[in-house]
PDB file of N, CA and C in Angstrom:
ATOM      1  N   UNK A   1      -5.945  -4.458  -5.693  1.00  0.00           N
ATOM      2  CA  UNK A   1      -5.395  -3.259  -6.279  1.00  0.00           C
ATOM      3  C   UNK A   1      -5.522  -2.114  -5.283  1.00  0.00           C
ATOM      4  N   UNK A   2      -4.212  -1.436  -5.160  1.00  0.00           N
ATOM      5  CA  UNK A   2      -4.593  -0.342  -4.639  1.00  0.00           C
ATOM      6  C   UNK A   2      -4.146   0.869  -5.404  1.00  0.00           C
ATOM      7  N   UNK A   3      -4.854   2.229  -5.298  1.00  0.00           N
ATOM      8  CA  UNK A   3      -4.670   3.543  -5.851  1.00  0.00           C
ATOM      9  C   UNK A   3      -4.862   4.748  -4.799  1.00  0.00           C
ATOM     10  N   UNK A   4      -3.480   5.913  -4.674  1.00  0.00           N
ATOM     11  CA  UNK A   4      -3.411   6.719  -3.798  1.00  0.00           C
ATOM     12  C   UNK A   4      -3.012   7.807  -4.282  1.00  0.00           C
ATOM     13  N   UNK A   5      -3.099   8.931  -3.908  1.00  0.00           N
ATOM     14  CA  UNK A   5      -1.909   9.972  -4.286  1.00  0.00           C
ATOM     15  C   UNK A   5      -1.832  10.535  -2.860  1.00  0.00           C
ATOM     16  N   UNK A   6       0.154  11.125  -3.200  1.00  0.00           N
ATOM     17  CA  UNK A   6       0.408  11.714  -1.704  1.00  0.00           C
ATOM     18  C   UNK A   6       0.295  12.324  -1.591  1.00  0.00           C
ATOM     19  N   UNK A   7      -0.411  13.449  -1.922  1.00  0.00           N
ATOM     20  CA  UNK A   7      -1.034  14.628  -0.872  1.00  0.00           C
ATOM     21  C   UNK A   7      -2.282  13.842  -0.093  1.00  0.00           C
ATOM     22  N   UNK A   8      -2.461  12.639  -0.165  1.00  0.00           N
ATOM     23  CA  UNK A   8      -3.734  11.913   1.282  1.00  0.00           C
ATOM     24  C   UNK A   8      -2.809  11.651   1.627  1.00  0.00           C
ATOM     25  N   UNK A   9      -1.243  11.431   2.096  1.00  0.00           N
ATOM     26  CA  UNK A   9      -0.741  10.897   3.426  1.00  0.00           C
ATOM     27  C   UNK A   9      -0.092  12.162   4.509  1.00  0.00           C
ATOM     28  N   UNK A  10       0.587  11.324   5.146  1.00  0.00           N
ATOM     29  CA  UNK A  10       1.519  12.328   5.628  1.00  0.00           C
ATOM     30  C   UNK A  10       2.701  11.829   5.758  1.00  0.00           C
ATOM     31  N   UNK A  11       3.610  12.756   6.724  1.00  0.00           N
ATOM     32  CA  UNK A  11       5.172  12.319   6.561  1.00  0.00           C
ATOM     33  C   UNK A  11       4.722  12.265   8.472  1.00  0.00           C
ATOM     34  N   UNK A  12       5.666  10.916   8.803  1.00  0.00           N
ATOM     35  CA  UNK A  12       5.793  10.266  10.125  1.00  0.00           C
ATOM     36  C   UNK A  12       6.220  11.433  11.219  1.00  0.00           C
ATOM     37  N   UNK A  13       6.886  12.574  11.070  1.00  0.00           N
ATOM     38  CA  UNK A  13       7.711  13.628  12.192  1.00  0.00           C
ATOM     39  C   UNK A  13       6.562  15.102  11.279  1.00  0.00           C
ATOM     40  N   UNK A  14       5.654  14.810  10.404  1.00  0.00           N
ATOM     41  CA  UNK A  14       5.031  16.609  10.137  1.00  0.00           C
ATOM     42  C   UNK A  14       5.992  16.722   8.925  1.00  0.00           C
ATOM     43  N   UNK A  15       7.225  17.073   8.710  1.00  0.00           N
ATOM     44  CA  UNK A  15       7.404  17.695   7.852  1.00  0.00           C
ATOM     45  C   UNK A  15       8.952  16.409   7.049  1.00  0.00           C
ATOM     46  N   UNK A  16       8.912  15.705   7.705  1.00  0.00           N
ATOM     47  CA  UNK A  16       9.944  14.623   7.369  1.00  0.00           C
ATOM     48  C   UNK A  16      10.060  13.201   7.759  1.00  0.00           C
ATOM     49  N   UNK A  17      10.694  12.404   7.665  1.00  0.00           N
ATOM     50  CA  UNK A  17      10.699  10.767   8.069  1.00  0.00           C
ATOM     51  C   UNK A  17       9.908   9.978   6.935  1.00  0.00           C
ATOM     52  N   UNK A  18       9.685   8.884   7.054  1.00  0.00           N
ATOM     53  CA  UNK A  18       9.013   8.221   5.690  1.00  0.00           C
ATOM     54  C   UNK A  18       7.674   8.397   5.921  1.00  0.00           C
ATOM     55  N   UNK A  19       6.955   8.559   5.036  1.00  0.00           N
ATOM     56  CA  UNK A  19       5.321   8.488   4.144  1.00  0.00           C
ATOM     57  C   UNK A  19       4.810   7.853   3.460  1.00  0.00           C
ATOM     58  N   UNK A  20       4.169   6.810   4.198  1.00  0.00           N
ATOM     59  CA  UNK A  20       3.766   5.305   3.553  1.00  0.00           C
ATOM     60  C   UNK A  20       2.727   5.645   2.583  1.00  0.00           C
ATOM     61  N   UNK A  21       2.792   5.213   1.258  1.00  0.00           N
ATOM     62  CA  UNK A  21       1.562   5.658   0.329  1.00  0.00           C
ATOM     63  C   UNK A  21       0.712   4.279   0.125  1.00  0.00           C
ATOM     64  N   UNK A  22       1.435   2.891   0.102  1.00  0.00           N
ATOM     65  CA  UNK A  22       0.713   1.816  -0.121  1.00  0.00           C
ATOM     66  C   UNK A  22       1.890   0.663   1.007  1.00  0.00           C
ATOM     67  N   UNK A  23       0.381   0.042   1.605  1.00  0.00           N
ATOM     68  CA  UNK A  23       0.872  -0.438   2.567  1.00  0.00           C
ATOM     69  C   UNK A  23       0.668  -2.103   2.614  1.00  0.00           C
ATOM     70  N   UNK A  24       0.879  -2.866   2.553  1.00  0.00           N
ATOM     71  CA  UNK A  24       0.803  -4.702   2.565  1.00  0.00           C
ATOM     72  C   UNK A  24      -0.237  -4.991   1.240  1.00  0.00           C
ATOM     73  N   UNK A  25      -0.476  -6.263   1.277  1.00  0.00           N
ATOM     74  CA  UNK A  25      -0.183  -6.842   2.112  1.00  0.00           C
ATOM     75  C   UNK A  25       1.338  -8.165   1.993  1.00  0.00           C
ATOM     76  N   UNK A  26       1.768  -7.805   0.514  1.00  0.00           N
ATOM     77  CA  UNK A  26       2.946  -8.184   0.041  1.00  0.00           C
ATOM     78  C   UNK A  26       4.128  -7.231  -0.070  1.00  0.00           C
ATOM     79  N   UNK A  27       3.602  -6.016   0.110  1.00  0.00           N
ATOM     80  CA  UNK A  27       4.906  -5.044  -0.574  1.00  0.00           C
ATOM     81  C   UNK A  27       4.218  -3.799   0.434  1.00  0.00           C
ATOM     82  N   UNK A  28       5.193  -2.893   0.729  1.00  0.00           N
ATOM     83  CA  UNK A  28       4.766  -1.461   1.888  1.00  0.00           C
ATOM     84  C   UNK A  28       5.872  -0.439   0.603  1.00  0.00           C
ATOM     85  N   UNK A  29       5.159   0.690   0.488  1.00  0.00           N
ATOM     86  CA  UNK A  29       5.959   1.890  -0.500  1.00  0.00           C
ATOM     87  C   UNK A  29       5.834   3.193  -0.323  1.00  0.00           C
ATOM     88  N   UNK A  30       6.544   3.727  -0.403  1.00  0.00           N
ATOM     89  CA  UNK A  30       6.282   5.793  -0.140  1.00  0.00           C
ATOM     90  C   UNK A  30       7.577   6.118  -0.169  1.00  0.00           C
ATOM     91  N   UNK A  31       7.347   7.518   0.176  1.00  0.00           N
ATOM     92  CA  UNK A  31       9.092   8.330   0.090  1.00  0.00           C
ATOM     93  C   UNK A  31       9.115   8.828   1.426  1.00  0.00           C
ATOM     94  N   UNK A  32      10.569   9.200   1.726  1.00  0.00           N
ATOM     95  CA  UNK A  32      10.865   9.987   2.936  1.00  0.00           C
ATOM     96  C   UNK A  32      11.892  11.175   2.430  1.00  0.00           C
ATOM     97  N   UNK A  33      11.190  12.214   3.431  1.00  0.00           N
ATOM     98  CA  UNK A  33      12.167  12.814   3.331  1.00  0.00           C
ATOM     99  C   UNK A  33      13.012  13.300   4.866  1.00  0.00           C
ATOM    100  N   UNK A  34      14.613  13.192   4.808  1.00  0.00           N
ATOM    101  CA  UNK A  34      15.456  13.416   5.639  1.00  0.00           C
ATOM    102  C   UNK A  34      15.789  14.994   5.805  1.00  0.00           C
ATOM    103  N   UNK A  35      15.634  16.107   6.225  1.00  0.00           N
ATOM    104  CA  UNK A  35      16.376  17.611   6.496  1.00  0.00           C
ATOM    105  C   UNK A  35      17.886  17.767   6.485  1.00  0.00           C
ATOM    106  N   UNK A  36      18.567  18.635   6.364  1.00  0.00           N
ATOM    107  CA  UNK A  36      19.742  18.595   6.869  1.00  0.00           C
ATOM    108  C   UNK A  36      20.101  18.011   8.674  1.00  0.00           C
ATOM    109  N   UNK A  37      21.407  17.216   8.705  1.00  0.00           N
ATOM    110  CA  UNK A  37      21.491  16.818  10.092  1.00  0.00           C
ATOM    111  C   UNK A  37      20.396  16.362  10.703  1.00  0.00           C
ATOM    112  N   UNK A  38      19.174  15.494   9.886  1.00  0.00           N
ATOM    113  CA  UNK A  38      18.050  14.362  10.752  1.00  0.00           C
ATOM    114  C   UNK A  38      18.592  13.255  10.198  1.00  0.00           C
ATOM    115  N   UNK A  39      18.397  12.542  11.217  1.00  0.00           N
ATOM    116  CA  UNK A  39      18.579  10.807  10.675  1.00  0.00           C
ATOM    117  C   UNK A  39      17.338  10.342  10.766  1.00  0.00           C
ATOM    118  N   UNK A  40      17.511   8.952  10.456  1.00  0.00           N
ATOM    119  CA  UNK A  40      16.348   7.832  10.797  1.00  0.00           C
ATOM    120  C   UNK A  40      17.105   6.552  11.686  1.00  0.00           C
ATOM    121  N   UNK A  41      16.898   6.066  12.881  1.00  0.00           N
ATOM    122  CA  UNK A  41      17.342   5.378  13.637  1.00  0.00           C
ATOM    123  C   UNK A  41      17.864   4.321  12.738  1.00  0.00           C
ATOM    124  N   UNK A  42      18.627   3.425  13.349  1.00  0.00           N
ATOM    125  CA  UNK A  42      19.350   1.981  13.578  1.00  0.00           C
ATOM    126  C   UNK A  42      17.874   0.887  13.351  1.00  0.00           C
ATOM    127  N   UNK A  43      17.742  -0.069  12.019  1.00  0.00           N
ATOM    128  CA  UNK A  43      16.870  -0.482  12.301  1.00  0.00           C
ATOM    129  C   UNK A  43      17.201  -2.040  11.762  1.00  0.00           C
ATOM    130  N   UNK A  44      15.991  -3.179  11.257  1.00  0.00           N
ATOM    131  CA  UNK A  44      16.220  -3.997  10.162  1.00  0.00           C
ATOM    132  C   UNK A  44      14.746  -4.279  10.304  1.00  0.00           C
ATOM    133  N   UNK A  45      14.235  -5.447   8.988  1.00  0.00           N
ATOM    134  CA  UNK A  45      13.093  -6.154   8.873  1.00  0.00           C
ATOM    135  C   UNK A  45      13.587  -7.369   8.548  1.00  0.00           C
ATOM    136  N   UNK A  46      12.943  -8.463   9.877  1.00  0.00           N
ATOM    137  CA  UNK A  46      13.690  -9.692   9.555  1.00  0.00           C
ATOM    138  C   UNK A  46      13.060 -10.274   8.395  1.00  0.00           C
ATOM    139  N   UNK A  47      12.238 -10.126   7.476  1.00  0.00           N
ATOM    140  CA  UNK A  47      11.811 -11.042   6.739  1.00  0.00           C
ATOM    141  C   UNK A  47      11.488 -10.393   5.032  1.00  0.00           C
ATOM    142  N   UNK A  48      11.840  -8.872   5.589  1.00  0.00           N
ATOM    143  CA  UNK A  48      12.170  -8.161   4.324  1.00  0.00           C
ATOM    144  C   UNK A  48      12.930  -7.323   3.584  1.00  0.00           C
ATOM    145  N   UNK A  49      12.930  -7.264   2.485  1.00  0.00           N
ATOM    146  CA  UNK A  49      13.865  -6.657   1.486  1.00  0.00           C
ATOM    147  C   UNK A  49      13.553  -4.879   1.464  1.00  0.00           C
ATOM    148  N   UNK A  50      14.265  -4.461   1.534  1.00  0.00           N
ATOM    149  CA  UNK A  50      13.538  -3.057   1.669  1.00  0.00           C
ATOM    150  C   UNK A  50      14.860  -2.314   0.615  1.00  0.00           C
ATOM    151  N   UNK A  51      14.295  -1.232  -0.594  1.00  0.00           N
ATOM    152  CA  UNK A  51      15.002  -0.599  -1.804  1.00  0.00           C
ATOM    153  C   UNK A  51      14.769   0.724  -1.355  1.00  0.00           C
ATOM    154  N   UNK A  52      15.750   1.571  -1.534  1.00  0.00           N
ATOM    155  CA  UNK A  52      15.706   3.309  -1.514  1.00  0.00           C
ATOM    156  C   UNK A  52      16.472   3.315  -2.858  1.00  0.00           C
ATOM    157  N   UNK A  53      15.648   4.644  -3.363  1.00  0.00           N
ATOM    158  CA  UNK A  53      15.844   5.154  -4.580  1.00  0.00           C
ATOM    159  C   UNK A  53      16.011   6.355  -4.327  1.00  0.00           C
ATOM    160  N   UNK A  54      16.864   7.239  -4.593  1.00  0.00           N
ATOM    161  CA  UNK A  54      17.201   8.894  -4.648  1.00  0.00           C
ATOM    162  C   UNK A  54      16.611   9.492  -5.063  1.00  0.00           C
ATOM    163  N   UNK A  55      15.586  10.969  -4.882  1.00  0.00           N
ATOM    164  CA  UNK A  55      14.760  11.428  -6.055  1.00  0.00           C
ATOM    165  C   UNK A  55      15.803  12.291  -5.963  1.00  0.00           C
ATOM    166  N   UNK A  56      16.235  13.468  -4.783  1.00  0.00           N
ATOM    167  CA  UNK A  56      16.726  14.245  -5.205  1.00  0.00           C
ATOM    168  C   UNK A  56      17.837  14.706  -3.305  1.00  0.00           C
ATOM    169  N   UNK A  57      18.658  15.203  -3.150  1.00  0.00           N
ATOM    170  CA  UNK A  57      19.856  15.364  -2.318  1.00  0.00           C
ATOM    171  C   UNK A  57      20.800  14.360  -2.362  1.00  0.00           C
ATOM    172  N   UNK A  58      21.034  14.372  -1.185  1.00  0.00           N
ATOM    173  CA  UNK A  58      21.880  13.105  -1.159  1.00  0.00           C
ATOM    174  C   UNK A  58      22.088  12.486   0.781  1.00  0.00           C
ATOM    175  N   UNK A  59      22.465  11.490   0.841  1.00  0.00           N
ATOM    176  CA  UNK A  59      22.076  10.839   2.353  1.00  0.00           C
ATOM    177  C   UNK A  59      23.313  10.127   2.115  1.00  0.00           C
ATOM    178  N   UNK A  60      23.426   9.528   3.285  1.00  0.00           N
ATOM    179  CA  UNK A  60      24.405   8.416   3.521  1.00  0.00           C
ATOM    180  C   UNK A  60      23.624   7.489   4.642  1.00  0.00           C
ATOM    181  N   UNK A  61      23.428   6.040   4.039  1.00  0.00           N
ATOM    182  CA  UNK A  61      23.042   5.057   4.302  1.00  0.00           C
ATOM    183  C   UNK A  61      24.097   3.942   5.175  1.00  0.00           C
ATOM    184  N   UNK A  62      24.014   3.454   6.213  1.00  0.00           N
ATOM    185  CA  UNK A  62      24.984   3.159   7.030  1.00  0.00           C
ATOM    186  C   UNK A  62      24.732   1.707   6.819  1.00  0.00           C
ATOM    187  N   UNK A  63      24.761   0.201   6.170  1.00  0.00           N
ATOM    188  CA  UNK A  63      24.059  -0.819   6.020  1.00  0.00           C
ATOM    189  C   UNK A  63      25.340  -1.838   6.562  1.00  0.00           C
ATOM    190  N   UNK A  64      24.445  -2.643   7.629  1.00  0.00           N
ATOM    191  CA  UNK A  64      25.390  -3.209   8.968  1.00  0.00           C
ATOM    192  C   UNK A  64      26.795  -2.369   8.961  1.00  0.00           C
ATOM    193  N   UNK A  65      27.002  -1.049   9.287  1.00  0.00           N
ATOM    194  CA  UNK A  65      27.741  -0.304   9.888  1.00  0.00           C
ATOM    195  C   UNK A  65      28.997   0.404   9.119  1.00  0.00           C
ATOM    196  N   UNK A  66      28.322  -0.389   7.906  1.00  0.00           N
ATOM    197  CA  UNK A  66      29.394   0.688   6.682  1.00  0.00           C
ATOM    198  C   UNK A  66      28.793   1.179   5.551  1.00  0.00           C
ATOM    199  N   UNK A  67      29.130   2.304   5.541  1.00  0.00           N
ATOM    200  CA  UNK A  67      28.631   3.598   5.070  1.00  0.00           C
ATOM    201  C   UNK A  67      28.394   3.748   3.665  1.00  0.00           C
ATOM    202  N   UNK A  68      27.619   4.241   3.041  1.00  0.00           N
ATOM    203  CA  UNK A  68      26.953   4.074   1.300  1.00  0.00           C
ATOM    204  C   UNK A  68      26.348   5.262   1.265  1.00  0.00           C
ATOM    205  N   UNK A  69      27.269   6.285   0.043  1.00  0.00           N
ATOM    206  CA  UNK A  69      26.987   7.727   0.097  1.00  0.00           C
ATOM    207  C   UNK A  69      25.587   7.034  -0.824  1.00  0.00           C
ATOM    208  N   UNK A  70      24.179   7.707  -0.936  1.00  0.00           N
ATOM    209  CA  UNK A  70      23.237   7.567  -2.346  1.00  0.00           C
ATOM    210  C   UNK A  70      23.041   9.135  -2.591  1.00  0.00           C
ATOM    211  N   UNK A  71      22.882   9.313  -3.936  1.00  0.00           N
ATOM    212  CA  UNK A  71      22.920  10.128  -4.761  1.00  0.00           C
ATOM    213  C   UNK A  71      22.002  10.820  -5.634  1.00  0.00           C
ATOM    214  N   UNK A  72      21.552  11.710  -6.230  1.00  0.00           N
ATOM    215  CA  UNK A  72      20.047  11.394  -7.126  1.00  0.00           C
ATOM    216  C   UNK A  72      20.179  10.239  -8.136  1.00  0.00           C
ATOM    217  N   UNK A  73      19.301   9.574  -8.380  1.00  0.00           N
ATOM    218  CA  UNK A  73      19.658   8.277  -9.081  1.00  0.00           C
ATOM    219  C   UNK A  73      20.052   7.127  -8.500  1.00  0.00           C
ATOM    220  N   UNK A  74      21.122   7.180  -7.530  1.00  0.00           N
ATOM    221  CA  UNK A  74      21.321   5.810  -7.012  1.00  0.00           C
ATOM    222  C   UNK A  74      19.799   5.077  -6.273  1.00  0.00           C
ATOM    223  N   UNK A  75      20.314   3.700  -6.258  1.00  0.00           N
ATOM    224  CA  UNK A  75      19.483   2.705  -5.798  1.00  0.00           C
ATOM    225  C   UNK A  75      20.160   1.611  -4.678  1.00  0.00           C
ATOM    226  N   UNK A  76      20.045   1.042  -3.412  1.00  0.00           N
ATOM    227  CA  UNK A  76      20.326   0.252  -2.330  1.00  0.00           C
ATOM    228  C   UNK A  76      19.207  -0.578  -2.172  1.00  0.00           C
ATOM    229  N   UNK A  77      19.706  -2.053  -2.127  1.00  0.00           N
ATOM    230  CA  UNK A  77      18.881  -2.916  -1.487  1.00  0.00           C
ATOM    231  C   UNK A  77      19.552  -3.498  -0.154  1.00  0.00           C
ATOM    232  N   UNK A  78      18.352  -3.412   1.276  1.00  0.00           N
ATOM    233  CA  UNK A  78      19.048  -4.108   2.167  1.00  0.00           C
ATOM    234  C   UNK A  78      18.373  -5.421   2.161  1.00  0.00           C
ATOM    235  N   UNK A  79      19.062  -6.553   2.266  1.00  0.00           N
ATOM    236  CA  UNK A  79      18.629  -7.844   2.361  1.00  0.00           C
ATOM    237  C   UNK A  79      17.839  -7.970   4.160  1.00  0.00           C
ATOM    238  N   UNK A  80      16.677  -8.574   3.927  1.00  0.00           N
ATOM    239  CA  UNK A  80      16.038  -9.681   5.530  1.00  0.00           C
ATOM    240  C   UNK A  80      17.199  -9.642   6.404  1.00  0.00           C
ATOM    241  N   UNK A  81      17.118  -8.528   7.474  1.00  0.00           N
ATOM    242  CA  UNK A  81      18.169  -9.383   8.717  1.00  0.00           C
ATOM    243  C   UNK A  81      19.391  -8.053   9.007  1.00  0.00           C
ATOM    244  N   UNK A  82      19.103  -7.198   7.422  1.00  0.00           N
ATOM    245  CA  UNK A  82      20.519  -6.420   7.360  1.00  0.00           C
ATOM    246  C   UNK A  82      20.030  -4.869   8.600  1.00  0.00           C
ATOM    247  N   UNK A  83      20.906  -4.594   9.412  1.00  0.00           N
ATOM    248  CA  UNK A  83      20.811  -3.241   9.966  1.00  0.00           C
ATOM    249  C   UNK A  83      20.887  -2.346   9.110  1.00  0.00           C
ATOM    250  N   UNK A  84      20.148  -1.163   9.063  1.00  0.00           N
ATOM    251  CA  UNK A  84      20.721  -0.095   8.495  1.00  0.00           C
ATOM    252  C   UNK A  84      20.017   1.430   9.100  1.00  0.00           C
ATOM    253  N   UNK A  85      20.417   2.257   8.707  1.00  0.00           N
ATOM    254  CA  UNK A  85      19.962   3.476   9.168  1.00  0.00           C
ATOM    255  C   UNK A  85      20.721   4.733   8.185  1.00  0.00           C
ATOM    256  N   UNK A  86      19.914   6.022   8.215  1.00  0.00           N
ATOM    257  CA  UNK A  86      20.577   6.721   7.333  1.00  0.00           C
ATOM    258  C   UNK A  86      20.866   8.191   8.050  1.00  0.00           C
ATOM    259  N   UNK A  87      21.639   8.725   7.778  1.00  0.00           N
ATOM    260  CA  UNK A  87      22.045  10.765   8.008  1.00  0.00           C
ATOM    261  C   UNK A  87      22.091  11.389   6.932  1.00  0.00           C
ATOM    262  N   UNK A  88      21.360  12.157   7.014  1.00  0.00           N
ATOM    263  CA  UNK A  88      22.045  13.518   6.185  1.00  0.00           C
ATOM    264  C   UNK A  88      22.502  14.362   6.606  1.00  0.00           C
ATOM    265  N   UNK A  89      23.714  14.180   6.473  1.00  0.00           N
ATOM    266  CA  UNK A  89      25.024  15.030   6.330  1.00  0.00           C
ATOM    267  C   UNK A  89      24.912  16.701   5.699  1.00  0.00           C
ATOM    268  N   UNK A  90      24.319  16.530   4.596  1.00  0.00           N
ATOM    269  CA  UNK A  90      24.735  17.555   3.488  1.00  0.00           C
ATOM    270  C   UNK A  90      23.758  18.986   3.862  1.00  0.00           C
ATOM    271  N   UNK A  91      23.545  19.623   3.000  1.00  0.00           N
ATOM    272  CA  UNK A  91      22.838  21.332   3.119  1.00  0.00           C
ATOM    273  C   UNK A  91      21.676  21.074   2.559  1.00  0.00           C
ATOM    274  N   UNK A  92      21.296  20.129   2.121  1.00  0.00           N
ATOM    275  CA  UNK A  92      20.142  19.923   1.410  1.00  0.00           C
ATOM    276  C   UNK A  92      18.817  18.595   1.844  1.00  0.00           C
ATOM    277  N   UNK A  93      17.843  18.684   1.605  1.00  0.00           N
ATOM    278  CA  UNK A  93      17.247  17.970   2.166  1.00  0.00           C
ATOM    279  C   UNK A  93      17.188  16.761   1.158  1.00  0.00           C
ATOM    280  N   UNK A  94      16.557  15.191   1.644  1.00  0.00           N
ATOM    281  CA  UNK A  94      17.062  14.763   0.810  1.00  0.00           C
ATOM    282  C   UNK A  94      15.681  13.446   0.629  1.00  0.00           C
ATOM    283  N   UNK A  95      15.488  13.434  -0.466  1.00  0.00           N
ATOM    284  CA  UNK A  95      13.936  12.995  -0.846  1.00  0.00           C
ATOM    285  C   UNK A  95      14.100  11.107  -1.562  1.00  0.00           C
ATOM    286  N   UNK A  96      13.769  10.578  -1.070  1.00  0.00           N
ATOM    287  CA  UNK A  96      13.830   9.259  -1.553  1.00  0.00           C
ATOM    288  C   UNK A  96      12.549   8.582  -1.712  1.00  0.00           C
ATOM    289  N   UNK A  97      12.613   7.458  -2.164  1.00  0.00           N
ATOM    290  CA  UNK A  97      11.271   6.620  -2.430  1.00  0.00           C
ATOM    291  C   UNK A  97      12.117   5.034  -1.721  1.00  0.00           C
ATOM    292  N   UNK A  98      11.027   4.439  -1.241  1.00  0.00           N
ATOM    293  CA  UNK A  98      11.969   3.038  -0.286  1.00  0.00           C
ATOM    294  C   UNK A  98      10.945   2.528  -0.417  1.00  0.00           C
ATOM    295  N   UNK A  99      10.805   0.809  -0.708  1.00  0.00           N
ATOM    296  CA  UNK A  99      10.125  -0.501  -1.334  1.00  0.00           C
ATOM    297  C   UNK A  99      10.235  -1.501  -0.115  1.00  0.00           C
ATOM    298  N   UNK A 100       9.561  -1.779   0.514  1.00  0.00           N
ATOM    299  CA  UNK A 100       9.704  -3.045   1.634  1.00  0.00           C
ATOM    300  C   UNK A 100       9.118  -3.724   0.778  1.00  0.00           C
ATOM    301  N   UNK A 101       9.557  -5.613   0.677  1.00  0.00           N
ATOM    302  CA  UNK A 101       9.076  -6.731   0.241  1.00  0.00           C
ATOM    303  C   UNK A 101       9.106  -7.895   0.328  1.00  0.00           C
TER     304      UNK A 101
END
């Protein structure tokens, strides 16, 4: 069992990028947040499933090279193997929660 709250982590760049709150050894979880005009690189996990959930803006998720506006509310799963990477585009910053598994 594990138990955290996020004000003990941090965010990967200081004030943005993802913020791991619980980490292996079956499942990795936290939120990120993106600024206006930051991305997060071109990436994949060959052996895992990884979910973003919208808390609040909005992003566009690029998954093997075509484009998926998410929304508050929406949900994306990339399958083992899949590229993806995300921008925000918009005026707003944009807050998600993402599930590796």
């Amino acid at each position: 069992m594990q138990k955290t709250n996020e004000k003990n982590h941090e965010y990967r760049f200081g004030d943005n990028g993802p913020k791991y709150l619980i980490r292996g050894p079956g499942c990795d979880m936290g939120v990120v947040i993106l600024q206006p005009g930051q991305s997060f690189p071109n990436h994949r996990h060959n052996t895992a499933c990884e979910v973003f959930y919208t808390l609040s803006g909005e992003v566009c998720l690029y998954l093997e090279g075509t484009p998926h506006i998410l929304q508050t509310g929406d949900v994306l799963q990339c399958e083992p193997g899949e590229a993806h990477y995300l921008i925000n585009n918009g005026d707003n910053p944009w807050l998600g929660v993402f599930i590796k598994s």
